[in-house]
C-alpha atoms as a PDB file:
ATOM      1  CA  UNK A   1     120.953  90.065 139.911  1.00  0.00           C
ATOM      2  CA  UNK A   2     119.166  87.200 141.901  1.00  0.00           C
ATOM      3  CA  UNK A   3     115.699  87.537 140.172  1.00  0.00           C
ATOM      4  CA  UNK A   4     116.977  85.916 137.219  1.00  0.00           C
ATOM      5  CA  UNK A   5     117.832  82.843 138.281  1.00  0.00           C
ATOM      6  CA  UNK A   6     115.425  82.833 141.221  1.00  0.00           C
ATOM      7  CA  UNK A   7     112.812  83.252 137.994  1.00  0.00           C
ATOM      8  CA  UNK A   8     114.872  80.872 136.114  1.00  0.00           C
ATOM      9  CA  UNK A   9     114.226  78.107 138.546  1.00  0.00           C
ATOM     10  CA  UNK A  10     110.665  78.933 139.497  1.00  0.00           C
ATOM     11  CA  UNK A  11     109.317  78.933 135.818  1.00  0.00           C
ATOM     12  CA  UNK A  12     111.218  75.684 135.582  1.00  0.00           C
ATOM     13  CA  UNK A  13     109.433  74.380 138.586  1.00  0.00           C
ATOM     14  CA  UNK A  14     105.793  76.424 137.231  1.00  0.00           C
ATOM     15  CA  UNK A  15     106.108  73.770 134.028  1.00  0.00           C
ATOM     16  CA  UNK A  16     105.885  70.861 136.558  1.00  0.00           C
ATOM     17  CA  UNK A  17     103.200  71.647 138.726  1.00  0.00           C
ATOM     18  CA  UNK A  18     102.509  75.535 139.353  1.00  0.00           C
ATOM     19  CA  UNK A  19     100.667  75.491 142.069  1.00  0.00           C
ATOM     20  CA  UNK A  20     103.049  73.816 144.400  1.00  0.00           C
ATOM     21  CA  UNK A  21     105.427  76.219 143.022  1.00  0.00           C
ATOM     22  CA  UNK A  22     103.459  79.128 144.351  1.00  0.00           C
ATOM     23  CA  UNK A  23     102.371  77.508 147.521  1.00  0.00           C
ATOM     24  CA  UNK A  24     106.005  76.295 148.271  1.00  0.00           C
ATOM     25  CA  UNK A  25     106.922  80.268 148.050  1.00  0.00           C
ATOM     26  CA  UNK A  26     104.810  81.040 149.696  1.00  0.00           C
ATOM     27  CA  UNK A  27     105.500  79.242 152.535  1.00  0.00           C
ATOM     28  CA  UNK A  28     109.067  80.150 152.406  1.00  0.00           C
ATOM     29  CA  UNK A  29     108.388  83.804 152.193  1.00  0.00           C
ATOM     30  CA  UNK A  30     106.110  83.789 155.536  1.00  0.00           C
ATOM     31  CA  UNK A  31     107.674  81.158 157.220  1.00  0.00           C
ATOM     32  CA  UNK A  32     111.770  81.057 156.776  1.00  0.00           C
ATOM     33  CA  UNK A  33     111.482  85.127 156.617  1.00  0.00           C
ATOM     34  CA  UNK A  34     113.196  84.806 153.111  1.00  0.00           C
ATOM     35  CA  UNK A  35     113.509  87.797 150.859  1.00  0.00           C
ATOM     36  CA  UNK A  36     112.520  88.360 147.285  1.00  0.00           C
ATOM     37  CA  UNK A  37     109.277  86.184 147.663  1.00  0.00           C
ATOM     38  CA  UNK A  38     106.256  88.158 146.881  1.00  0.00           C
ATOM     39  CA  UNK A  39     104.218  89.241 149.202  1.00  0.00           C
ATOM     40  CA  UNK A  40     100.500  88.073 147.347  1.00  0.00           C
ATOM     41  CA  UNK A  41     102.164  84.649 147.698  1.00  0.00           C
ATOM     42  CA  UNK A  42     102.159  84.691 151.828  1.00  0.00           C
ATOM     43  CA  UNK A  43      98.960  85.848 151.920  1.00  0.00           C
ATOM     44  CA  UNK A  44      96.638  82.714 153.537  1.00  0.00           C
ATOM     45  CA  UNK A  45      93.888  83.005 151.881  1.00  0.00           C
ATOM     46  CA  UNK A  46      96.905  81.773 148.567  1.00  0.00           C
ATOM     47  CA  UNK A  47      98.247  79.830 150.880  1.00  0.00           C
ATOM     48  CA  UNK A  48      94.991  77.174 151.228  1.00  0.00           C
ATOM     49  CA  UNK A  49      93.551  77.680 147.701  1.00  0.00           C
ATOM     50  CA  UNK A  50      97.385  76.465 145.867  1.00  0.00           C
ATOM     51  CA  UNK A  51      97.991  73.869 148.437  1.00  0.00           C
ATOM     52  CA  UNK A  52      94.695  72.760 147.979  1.00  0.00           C
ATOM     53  CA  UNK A  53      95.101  72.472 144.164  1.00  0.00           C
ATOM     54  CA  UNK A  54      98.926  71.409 144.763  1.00  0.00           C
ATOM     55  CA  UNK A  55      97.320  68.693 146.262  1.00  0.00           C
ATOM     56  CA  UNK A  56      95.143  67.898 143.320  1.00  0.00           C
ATOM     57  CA  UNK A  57      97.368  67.939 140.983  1.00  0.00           C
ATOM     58  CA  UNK A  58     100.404  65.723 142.583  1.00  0.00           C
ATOM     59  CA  UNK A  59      97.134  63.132 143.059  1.00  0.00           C
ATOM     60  CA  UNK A  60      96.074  63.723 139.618  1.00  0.00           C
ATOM     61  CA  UNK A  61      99.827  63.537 138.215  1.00  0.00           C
ATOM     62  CA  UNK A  62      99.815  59.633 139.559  1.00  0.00           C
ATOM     63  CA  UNK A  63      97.252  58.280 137.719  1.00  0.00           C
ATOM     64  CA  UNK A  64      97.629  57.192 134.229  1.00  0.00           C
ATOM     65  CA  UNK A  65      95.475  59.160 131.159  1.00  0.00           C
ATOM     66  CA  UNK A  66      94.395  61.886 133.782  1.00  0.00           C
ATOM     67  CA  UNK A  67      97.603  63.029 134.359  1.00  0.00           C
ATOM     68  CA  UNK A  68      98.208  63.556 130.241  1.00  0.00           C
ATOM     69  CA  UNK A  69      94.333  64.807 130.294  1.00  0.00           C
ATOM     70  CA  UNK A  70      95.127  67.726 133.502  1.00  0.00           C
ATOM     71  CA  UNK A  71      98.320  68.623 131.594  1.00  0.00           C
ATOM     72  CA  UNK A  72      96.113  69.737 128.698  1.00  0.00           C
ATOM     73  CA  UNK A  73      94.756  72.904 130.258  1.00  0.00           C
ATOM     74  CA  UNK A  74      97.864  73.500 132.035  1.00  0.00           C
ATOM     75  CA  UNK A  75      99.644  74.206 128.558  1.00  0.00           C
ATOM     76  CA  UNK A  76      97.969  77.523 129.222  1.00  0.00           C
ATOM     77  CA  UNK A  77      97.896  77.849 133.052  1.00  0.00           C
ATOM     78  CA  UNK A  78     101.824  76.872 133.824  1.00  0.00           C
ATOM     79  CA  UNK A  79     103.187  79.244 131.101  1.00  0.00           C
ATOM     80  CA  UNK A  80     100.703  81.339 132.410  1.00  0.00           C
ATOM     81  CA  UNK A  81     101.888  80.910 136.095  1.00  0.00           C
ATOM     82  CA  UNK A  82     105.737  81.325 135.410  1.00  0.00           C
ATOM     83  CA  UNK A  83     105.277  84.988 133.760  1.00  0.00           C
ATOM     84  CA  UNK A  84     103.403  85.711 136.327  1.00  0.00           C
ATOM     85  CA  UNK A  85     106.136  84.917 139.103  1.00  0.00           C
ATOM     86  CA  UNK A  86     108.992  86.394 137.547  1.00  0.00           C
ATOM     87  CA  UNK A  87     106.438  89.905 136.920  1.00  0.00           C
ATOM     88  CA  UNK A  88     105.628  89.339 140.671  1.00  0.00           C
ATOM     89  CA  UNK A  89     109.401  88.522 141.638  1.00  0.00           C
ATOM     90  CA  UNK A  90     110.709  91.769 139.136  1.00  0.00           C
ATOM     91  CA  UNK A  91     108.104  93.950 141.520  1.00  0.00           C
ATOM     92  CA  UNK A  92     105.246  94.019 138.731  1.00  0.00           C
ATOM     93  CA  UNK A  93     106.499  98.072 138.160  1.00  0.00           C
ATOM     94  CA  UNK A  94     104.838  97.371 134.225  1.00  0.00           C
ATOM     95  CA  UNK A  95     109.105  98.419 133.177  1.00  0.00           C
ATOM     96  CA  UNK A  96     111.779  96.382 131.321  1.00  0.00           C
ATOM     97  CA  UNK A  97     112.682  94.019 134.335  1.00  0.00           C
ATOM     98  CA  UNK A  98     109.359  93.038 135.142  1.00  0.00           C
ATOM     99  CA  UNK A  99     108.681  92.241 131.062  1.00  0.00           C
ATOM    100  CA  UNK A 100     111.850  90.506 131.169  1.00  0.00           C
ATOM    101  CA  UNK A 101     111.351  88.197 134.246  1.00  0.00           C
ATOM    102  CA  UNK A 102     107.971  87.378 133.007  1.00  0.00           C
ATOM    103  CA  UNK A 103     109.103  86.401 129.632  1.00  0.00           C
ATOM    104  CA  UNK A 104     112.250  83.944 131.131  1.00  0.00           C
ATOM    105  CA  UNK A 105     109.460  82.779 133.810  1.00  0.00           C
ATOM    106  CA  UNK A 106     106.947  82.257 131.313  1.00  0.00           C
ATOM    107  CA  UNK A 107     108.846  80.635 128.193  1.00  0.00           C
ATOM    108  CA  UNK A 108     110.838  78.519 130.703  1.00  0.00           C
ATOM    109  CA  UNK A 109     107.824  76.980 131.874  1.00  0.00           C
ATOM    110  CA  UNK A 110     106.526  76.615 128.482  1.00  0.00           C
ATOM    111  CA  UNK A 111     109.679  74.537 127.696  1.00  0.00           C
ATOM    112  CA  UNK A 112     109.179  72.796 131.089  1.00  0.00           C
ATOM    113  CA  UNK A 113     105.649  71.884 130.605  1.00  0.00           C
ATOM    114  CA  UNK A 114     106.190  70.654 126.793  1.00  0.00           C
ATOM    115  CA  UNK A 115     108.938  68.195 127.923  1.00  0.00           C
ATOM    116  CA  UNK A 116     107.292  67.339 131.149  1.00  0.00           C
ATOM    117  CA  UNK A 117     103.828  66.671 129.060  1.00  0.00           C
ATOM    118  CA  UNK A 118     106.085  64.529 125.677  1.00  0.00           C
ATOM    119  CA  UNK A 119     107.598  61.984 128.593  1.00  0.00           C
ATOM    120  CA  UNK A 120     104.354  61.045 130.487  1.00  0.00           C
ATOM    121  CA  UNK A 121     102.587  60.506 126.932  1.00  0.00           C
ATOM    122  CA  UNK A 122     105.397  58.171 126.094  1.00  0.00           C
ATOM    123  CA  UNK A 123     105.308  56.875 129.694  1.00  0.00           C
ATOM    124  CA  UNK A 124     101.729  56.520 129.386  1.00  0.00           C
ATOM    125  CA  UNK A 125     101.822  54.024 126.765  1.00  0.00           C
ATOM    126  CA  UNK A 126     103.674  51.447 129.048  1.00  0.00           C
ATOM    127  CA  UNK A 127     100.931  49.068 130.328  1.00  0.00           C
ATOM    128  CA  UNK A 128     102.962  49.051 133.883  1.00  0.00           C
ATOM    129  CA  UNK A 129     102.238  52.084 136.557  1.00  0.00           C
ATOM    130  CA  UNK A 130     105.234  51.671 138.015  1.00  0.00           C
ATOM    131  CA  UNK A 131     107.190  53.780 135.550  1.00  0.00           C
ATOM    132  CA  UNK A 132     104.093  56.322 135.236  1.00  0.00           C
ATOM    133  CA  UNK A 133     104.509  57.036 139.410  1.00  0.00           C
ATOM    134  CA  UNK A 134     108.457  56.917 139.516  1.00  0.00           C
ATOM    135  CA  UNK A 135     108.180  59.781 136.609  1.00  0.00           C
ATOM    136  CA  UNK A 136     105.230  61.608 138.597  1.00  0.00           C
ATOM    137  CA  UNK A 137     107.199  61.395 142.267  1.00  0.00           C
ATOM    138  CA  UNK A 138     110.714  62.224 140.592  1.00  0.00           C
ATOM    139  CA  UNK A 139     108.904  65.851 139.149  1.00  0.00           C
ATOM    140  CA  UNK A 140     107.611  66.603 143.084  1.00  0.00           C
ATOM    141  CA  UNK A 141     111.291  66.159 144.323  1.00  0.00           C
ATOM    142  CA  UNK A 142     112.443  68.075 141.737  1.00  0.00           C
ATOM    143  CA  UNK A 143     109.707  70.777 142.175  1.00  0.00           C
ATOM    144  CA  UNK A 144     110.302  71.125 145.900  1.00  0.00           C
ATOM    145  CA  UNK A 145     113.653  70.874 145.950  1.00  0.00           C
ATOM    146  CA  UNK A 146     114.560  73.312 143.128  1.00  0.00           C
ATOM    147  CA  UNK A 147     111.925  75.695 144.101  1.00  0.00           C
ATOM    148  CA  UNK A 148     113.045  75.564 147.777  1.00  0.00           C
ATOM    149  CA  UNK A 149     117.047  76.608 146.484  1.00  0.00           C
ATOM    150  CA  UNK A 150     115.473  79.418 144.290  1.00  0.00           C
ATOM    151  CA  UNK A 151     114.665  80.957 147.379  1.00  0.00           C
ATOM    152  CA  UNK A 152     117.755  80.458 149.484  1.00  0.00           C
ATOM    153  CA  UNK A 153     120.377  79.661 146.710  1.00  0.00           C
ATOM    154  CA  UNK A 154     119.327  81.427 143.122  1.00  0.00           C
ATOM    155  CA  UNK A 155     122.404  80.395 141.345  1.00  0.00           C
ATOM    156  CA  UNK A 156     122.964  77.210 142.140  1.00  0.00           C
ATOM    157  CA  UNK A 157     119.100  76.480 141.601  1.00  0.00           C
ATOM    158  CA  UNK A 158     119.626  78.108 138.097  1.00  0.00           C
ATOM    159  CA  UNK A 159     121.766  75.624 137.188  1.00  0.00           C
ATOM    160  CA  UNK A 160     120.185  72.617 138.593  1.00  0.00           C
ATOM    161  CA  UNK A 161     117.511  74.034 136.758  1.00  0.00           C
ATOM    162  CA  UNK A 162     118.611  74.586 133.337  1.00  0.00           C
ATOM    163  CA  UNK A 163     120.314  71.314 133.618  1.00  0.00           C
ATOM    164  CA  UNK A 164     116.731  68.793 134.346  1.00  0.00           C
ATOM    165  CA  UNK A 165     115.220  71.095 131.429  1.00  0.00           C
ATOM    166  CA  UNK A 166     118.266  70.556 128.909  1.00  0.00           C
ATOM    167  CA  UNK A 167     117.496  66.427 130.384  1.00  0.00           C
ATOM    168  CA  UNK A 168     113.955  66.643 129.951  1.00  0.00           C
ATOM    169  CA  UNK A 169     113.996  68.091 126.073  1.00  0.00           C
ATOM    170  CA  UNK A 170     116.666  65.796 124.930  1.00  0.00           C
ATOM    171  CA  UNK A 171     114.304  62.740 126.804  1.00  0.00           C
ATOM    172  CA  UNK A 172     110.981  64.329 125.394  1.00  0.00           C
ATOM    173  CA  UNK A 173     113.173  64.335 121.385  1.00  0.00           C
ATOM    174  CA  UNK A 174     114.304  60.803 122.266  1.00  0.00           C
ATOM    175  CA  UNK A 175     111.096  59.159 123.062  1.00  0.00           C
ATOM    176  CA  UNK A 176     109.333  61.094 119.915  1.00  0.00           C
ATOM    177  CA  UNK A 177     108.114  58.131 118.522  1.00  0.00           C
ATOM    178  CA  UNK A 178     106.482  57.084 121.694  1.00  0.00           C
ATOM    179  CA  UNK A 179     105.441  60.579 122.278  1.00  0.00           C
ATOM    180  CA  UNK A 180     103.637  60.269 118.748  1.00  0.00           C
ATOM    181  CA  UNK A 181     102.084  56.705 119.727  1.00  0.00           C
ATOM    182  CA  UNK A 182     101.106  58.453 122.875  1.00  0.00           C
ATOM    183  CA  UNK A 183      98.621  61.214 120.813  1.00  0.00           C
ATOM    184  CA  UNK A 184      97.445  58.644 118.828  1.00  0.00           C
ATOM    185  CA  UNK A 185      96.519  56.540 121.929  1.00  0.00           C
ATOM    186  CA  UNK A 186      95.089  59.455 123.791  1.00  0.00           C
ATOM    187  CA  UNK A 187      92.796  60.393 120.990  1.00  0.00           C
ATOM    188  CA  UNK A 188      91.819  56.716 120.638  1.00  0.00           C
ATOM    189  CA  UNK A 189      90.991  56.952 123.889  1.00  0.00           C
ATOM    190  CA  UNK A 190      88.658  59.885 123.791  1.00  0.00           C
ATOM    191  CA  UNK A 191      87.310  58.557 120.703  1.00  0.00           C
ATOM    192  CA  UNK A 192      86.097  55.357 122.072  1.00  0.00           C
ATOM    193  CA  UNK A 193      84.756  57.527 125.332  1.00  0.00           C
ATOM    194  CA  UNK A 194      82.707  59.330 122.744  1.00  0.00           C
ATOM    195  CA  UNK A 195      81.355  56.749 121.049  1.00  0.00           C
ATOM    196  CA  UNK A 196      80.630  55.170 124.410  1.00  0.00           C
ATOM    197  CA  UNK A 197      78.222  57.997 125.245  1.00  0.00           C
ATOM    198  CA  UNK A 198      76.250  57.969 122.071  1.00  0.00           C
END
């Protein structure tokens, strides 16, 4: 009965930044001799290539216009990334628990990524970087710390969970406008890069 919310809360995580959400697993699985962490995830060769691209990302994340640029491919790979935890977490046996931990993995960091990706165009359109790091450092904590209680404390990371993405989507619907002004600045942006190059 764990797996759900331990899938819950990692596909949550996945929507932020996926890789640290493996790595961070990882880590836990070999190192605090947790249970229910797959075993692919201890594995060190997993270990350095998604801390390495953890890395990348939570560098990437702080800089304004790359971090709305990186979070354009991960529309695929974080979705991606949280079915394939909660398969992994359900045992990948192919039956009805593994489908239905990789759908709540995957859809919840769907939701997670769509939210995550409205505020930091809004944020983005702020000429300030404090704002743009505060967001970017407040979505590590909450990646680390709610991964790290999926792991030792499902539940309660469940809820912590499903409460930052029920914050997040109301945020992402508040800001809409911004969130609007924020596609319209990004393709400006590309727009004048491509002219640029001509």
């Amino acid at each position: 009965m764990e797996l759900l919310p331990m899938t819950f809360a990692s596909g949550w995580a996945s929507g932020i930044n996926a890789y640290a959400t493996v790595f961070i697993l990882g880590l836990l699985g070999r190192f605090a001799d947790t249970g229910g962490v797959p075993e692919g995830f201890q594995r060190t060769d997993v270990l350095i290539v998604m801390g390495i691209l953890a890395l990348i990302e939570v560098v990437a994340d702080k800089v304004p216009v790359l971090d709305s640029i990186w979070d354009v491919p991960s529309t695929v790979i974080r979705p991606i990334a949280g079915a394939l935890i909660g398969a992994l977490i359900a045992g990948a046996n192919g039956d009805l628990m593994t489908i239905t931990l990789a759908a709540v993995g995957g859809v919840t960091a769907l939701l997670s990524h769509l939210s995550k990706a409205g505020i930091r165009l809004a944020v983005n359109t702020s000429p300030e970087p404090v704002t743009n790091i505060g967001a970017s450092v407040a979505g590590d904590v909450g990646v680390v710390g709610v991964t790290t209680l999926a792991v030792l404390f499902p539940v309660a990371a469940a809820v912590i969970a499903a409460i930052l993405l029920a914050f997040m989507l109301w945020l992402a619907f508040k800001l809409g406008s911004r969130v609007r002004r924020g596609v319209r600045w990004m393709r400006q942006k590309f727009n004048q890069s491509a002219v640029d190059q001509t």
